[in-house]
Protein backbone atom coordinates (compact mmCIF):
# COMPACT_ATOMS: atom_id res chain seq x y z
CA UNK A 1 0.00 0.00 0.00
CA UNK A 2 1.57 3.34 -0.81
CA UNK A 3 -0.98 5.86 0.46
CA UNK A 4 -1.03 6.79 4.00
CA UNK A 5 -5.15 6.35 4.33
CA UNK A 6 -4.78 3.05 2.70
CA UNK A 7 -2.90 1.59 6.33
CA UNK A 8 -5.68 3.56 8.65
CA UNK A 9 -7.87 0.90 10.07
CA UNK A 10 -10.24 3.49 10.06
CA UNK A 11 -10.13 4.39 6.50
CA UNK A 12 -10.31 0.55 5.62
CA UNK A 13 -13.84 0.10 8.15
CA UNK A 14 -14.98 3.01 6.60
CA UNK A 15 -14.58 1.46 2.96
CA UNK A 16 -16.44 -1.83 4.52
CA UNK A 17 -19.42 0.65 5.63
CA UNK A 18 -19.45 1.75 2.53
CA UNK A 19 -19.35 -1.71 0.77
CA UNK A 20 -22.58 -3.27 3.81
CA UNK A 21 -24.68 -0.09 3.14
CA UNK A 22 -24.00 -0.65 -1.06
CA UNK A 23 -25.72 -3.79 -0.72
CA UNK A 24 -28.16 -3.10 1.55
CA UNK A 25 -29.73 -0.72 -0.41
CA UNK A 26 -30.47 -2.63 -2.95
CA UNK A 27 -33.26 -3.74 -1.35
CA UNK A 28 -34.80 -0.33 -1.01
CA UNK A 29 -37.76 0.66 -3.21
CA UNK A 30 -37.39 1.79 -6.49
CA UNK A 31 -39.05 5.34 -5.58
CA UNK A 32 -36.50 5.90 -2.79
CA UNK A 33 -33.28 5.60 -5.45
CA UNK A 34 -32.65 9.65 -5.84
CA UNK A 35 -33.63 9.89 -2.11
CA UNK A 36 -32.41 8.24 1.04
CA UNK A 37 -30.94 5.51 -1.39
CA UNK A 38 -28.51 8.36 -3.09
CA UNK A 39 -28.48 10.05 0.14
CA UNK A 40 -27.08 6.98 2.36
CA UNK A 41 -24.84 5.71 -0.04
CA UNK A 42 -22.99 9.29 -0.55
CA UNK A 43 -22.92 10.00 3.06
CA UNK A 44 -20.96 5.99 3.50
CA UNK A 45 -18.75 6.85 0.57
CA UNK A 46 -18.12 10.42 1.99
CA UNK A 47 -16.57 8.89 5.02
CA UNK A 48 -13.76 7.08 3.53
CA UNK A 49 -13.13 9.96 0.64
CA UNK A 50 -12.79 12.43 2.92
CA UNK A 51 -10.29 10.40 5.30
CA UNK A 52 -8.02 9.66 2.25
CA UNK A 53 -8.70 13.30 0.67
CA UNK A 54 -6.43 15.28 3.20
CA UNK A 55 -4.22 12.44 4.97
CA UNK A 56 -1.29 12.63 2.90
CA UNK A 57 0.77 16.19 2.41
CA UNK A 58 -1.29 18.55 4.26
CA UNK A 59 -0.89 20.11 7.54
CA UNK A 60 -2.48 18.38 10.78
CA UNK A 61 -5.01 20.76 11.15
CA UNK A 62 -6.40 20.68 7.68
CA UNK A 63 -5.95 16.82 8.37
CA UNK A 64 -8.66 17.25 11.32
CA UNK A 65 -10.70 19.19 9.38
CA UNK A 66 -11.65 16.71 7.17
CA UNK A 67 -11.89 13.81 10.08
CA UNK A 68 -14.48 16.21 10.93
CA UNK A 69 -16.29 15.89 7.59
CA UNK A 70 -15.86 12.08 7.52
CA UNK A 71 -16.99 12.37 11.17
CA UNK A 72 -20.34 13.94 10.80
CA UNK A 73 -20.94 11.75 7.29
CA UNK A 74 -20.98 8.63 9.02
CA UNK A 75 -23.11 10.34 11.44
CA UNK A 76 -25.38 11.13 8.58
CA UNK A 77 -25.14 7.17 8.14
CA UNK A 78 -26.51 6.48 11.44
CA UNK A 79 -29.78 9.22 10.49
CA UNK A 80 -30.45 8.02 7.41
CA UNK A 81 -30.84 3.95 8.64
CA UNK A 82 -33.05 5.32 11.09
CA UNK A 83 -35.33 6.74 8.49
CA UNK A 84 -35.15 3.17 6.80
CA UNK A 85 -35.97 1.60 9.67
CA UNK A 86 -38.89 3.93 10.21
CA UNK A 87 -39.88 3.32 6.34
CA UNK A 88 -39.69 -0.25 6.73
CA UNK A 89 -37.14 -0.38 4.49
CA UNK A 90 -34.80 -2.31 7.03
CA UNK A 91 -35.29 -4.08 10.00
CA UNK A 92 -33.33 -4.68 13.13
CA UNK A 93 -31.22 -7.24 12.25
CA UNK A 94 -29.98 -5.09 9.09
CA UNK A 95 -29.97 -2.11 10.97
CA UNK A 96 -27.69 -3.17 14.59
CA UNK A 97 -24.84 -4.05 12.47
CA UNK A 98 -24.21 -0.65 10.36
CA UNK A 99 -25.31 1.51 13.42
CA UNK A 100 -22.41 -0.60 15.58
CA UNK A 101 -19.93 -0.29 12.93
CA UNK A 102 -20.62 3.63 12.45
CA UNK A 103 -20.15 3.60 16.18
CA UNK A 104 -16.64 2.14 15.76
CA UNK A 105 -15.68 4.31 13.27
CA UNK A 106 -16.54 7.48 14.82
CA UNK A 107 -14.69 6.60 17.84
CA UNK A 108 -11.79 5.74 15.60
CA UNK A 109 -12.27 9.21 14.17
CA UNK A 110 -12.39 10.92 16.87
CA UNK A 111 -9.21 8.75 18.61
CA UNK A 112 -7.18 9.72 14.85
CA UNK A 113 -8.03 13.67 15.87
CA UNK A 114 -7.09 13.66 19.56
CA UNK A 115 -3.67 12.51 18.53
CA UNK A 116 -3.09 15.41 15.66
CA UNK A 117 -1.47 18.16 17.01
């Protein structure tokens, strides 16, 4: 691996989210695929782009800055299964696993930022 994100667990869980909330949605209705479909999957992409966007040659704080993004994207995660879970759209089973790994991951996240000066 040659990029710096690429050895962050984080950045690789993130990439996993990403990859679980991909196939979940393919379940969703048709009529939800320019709503919370779109909207889920970009805000579980967004995580992982914006910890490999600024991770390698920038300063620390422009660094944490974007952990911030990624931060409140996989927050946005979180919102947007409990809307599916409201719609029906997922149930319990589907939903426990995604909302424990964005847990994870924002503790991760917010570990990565304590530690940049």
């Amino acid at each position: 691996m040659s990029f710096k994100f690429e050895r962050l667990i984080v950045w690789q869980k993130a990439v996993e989210l990403s990859d679980i909330v991909n196939q979940l949605t393919k379940n969703f209705p048709k009529d939800e695929l320019f709503v919370l479909t779109s909207q889920i999957k970009r805000a579980a992409d967004s995580v992982s782009l914006n910890i490999a966007e600024r991770s390698t040659g920038q300063s620390n704080a422009e660094f944490k800055r974007f952990l911030g993004i990624a931060l409140r994207s996989d927050i946005e995660v979180v919102g947007c299964m409990h809307l599916a879970k409201k719609r029906g759209y997922v149930d319990e089973k589907s939903f426990q696993p995604i909302y424990n790994r964005c847990e994870e991951i924002l503790v991760m996240i917010n570990s990565l930022r304590n530690k940049l000066k």
